[in-house]
C-alpha atoms as a PDB file:
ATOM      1  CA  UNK A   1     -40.558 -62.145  50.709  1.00  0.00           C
ATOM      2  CA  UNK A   2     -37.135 -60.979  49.266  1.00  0.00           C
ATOM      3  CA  UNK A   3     -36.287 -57.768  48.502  1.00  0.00           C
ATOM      4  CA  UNK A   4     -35.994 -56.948  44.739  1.00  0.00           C
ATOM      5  CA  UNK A   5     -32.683 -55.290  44.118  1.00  0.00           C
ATOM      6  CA  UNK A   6     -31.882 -54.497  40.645  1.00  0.00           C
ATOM      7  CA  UNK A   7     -33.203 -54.447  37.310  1.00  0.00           C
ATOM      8  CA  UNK A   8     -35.378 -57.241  36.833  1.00  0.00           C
ATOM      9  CA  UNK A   9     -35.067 -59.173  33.623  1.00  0.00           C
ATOM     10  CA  UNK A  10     -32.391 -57.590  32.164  1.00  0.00           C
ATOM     11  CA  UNK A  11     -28.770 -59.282  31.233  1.00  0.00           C
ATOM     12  CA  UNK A  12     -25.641 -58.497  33.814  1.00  0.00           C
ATOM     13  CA  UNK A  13     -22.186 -57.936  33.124  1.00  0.00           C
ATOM     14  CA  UNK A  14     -19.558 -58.173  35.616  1.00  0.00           C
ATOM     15  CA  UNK A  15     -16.144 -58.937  35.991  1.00  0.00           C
ATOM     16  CA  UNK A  16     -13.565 -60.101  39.053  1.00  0.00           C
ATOM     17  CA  UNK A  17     -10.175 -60.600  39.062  1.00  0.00           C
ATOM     18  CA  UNK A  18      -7.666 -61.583  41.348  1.00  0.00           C
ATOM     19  CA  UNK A  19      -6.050 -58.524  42.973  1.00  0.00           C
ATOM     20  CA  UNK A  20      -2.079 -59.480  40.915  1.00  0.00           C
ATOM     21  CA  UNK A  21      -4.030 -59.243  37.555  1.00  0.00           C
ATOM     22  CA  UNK A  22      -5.667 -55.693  38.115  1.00  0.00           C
ATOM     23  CA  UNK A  23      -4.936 -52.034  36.573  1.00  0.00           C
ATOM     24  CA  UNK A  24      -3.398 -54.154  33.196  1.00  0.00           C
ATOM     25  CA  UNK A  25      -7.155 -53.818  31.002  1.00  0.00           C
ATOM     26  CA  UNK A  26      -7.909 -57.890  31.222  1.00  0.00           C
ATOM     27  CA  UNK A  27     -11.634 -56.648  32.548  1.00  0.00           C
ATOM     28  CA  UNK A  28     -12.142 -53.866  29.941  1.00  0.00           C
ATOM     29  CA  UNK A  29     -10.753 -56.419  27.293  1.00  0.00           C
ATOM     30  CA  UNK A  30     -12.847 -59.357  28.453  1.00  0.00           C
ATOM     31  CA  UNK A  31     -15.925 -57.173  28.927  1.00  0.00           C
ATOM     32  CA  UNK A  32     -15.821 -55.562  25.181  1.00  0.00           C
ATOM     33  CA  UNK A  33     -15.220 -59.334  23.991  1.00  0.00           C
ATOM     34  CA  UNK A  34     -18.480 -59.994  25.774  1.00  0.00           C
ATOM     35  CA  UNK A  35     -20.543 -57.066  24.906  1.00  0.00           C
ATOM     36  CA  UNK A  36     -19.445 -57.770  20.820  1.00  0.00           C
ATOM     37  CA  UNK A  37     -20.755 -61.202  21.288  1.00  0.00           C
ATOM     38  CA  UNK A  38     -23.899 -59.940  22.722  1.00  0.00           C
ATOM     39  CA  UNK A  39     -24.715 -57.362  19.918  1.00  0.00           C
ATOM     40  CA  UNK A  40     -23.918 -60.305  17.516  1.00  0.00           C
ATOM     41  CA  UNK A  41     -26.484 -62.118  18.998  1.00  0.00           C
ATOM     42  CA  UNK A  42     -29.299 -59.794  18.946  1.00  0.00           C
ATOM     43  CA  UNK A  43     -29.173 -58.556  22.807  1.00  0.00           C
ATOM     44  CA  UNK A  44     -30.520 -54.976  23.135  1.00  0.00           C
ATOM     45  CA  UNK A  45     -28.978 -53.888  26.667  1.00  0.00           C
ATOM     46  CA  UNK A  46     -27.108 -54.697  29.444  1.00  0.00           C
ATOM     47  CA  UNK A  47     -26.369 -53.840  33.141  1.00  0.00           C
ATOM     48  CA  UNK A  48     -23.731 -53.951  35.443  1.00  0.00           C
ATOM     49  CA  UNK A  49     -24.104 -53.754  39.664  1.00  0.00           C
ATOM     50  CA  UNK A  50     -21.011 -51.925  40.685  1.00  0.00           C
ATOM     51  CA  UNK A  51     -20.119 -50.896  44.883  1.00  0.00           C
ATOM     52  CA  UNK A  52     -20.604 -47.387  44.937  1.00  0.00           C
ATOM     53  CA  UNK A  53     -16.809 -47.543  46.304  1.00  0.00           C
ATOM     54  CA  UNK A  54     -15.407 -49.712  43.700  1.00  0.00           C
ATOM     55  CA  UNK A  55     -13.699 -46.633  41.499  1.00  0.00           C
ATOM     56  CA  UNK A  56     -11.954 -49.507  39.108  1.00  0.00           C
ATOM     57  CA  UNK A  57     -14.987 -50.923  38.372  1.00  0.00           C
ATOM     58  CA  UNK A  58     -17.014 -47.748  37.767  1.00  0.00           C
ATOM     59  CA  UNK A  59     -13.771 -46.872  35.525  1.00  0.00           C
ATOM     60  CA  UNK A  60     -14.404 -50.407  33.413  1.00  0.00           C
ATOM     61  CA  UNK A  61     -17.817 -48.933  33.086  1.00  0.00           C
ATOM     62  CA  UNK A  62     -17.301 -45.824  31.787  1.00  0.00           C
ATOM     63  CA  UNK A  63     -14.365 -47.285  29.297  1.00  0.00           C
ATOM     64  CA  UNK A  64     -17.262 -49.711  28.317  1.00  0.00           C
ATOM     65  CA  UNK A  65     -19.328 -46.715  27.320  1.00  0.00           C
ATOM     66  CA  UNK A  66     -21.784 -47.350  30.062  1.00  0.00           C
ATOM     67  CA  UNK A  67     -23.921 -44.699  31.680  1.00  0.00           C
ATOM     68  CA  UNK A  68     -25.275 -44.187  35.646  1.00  0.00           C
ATOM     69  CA  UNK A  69     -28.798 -44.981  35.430  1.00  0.00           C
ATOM     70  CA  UNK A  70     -29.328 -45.387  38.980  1.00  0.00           C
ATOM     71  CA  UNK A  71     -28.284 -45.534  42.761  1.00  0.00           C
ATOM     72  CA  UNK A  72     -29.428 -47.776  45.297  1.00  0.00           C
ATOM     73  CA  UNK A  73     -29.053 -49.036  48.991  1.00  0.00           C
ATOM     74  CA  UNK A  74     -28.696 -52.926  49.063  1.00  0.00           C
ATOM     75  CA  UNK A  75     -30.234 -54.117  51.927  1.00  0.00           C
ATOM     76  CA  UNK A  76     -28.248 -56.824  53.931  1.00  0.00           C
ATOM     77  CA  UNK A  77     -24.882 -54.162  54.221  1.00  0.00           C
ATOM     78  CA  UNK A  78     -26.391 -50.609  53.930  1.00  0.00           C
ATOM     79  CA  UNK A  79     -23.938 -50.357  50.859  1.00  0.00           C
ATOM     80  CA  UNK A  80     -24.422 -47.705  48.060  1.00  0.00           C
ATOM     81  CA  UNK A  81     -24.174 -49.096  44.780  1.00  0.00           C
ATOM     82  CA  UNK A  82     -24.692 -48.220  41.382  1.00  0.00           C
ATOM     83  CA  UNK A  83     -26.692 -49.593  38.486  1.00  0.00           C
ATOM     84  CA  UNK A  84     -24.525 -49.021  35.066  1.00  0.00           C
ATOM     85  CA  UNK A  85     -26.490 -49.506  31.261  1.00  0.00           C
ATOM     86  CA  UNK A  86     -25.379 -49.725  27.972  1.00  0.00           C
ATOM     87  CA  UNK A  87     -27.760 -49.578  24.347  1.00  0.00           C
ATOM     88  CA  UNK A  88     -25.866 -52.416  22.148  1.00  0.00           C
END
């Protein structure tokens, strides 16, 4: 049986870019593109996975208007990482 990590059910936004195209506000800009297109279409909330360690993404988050709802352990690498919602 697998582990559940996560929030079950709910929608997940991420982003990844190529290391050359950081720190210039593509993933903030593509994310808020998303997130208007999700309000438009009725979705209530979303959630992003973010590495505990991962202080750009966590900063995308919080630019995003997301909140910390949670920690957690996943359980192949021991890794902290953090569960991130927004209300739309």
């Amino acid at each position: 049986m697998a582990a559940r990590l996560g929030p079950a059910g709910e929608i997940e936004i991420g982003w990844r870019l190529g290391r050359a195209h950081w720190g210039r506000g593509y993933a903030t800009a593509a994310a808020g593109e998303t997130l208007d297109r999700l309000r438009a279409a009725g979705v209530a909330r979303v959630v992003a996975m973010v590495d505990a360690r991962n202080e750009r993404s966590i900063a995308v988050t919080r630019r995003l208007g997301m909140r910390l709802a949670e920690t957690f352990t996943t359980p192949a690498s021991a890794r902290q990482g953090h569960c991130y919602r927004l209300d739309l």
